[in-house]
Protein backbone atom coordinates (compact mmCIF):
# COMPACT_ATOMS: atom_id res chain seq x y z
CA UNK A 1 179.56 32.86 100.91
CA UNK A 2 178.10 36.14 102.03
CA UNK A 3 175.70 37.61 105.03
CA UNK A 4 173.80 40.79 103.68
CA UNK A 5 169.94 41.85 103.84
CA UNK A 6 167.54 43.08 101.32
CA UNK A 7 163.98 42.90 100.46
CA UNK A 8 162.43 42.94 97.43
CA UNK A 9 158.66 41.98 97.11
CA UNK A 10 157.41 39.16 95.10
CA UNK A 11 153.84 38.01 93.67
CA UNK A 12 152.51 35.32 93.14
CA UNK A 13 148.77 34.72 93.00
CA UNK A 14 147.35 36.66 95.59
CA UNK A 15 150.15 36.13 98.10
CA UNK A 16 152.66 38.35 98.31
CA UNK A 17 156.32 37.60 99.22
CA UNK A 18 159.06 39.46 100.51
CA UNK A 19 162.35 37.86 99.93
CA UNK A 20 164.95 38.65 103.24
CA UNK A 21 167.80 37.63 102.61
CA UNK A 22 170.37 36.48 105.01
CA UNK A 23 172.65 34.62 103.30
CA UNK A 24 173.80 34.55 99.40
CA UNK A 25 175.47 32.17 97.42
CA UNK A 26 177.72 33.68 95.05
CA UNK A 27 177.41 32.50 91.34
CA UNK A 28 180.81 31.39 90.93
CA UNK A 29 180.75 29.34 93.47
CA UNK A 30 177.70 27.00 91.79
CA UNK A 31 179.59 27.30 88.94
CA UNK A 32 182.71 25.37 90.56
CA UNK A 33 180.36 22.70 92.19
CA UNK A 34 179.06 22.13 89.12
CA UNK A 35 182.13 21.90 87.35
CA UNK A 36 183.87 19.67 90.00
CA UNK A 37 180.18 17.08 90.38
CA UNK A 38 180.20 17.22 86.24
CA UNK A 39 183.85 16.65 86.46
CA UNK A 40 184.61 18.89 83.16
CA UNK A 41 184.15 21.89 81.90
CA UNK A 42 186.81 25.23 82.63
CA UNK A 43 184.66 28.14 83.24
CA UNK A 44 186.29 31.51 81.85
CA UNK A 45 185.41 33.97 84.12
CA UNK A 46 185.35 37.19 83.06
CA UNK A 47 185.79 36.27 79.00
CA UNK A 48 182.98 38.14 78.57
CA UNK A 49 182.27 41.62 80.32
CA UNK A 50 179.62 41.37 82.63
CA UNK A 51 176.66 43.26 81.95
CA UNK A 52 175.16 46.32 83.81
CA UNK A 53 172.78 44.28 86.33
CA UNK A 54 174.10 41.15 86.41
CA UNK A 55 173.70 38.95 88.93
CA UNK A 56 176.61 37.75 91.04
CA UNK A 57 175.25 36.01 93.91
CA UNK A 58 171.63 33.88 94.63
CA UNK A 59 169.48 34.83 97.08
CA UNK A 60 166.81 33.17 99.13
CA UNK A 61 164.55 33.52 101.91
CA UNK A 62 161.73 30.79 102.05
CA UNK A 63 160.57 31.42 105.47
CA UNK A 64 157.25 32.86 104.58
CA UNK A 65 156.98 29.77 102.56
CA UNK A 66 157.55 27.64 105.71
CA UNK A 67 154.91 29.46 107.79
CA UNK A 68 152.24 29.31 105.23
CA UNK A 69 152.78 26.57 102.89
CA UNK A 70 154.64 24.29 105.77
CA UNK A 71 156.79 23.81 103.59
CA UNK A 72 160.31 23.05 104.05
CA UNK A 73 163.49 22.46 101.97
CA UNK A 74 165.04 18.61 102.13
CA UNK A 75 167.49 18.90 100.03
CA UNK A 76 170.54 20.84 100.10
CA UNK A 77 172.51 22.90 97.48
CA UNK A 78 175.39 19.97 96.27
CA UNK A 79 172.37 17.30 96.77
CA UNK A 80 169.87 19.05 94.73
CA UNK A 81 172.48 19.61 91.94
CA UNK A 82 173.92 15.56 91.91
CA UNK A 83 170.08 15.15 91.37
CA UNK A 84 169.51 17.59 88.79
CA UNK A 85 172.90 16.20 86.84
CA UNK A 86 172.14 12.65 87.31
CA UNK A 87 168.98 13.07 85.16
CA UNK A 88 170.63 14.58 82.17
């Protein structure tokens, strides 16, 4: 995983977010924890070139989120994803 900071603003309705990040999950590695939860599958990482903007890593900032909505995340990453898999 990976510290860096950015903003870039987001709508929706008439609020207006601003994601900060301060921490990024790299693609790859949601690919392996799905892969290993799923238990098959062989990604082939760079089979096919990667395009001009693609995206390599996740970002996420939900503080805003928090302080408005009171909203908070109870799940984490691995959790959310055993969820997700379990209902397919």
């Amino acid at each position: 995983m990976n510290s860096r900071a950015a903003s870039k603003p987001v709508k929706t309705d008439n609020l207006k977010f601003k994601r900060r990040v301060e921490r990024t999950i790299k693609i790859k590695y949601v690919i392996d924890l799905i892969q290993k939860l799923i238990g098959k599958g062989l990604p082939q990482y760079g089979a096919v070139p990667y395009r001009l903007d693609e995206n390599m890593e996740l970002y996420a900032d939900v503080s805003k989120a928090k302080k408005l909505l009171s909203w908070e995340s109870s799940i984490g990453l691995e959790d959310g994803l055993k969820d997700m898999i379990a209902q397919y």
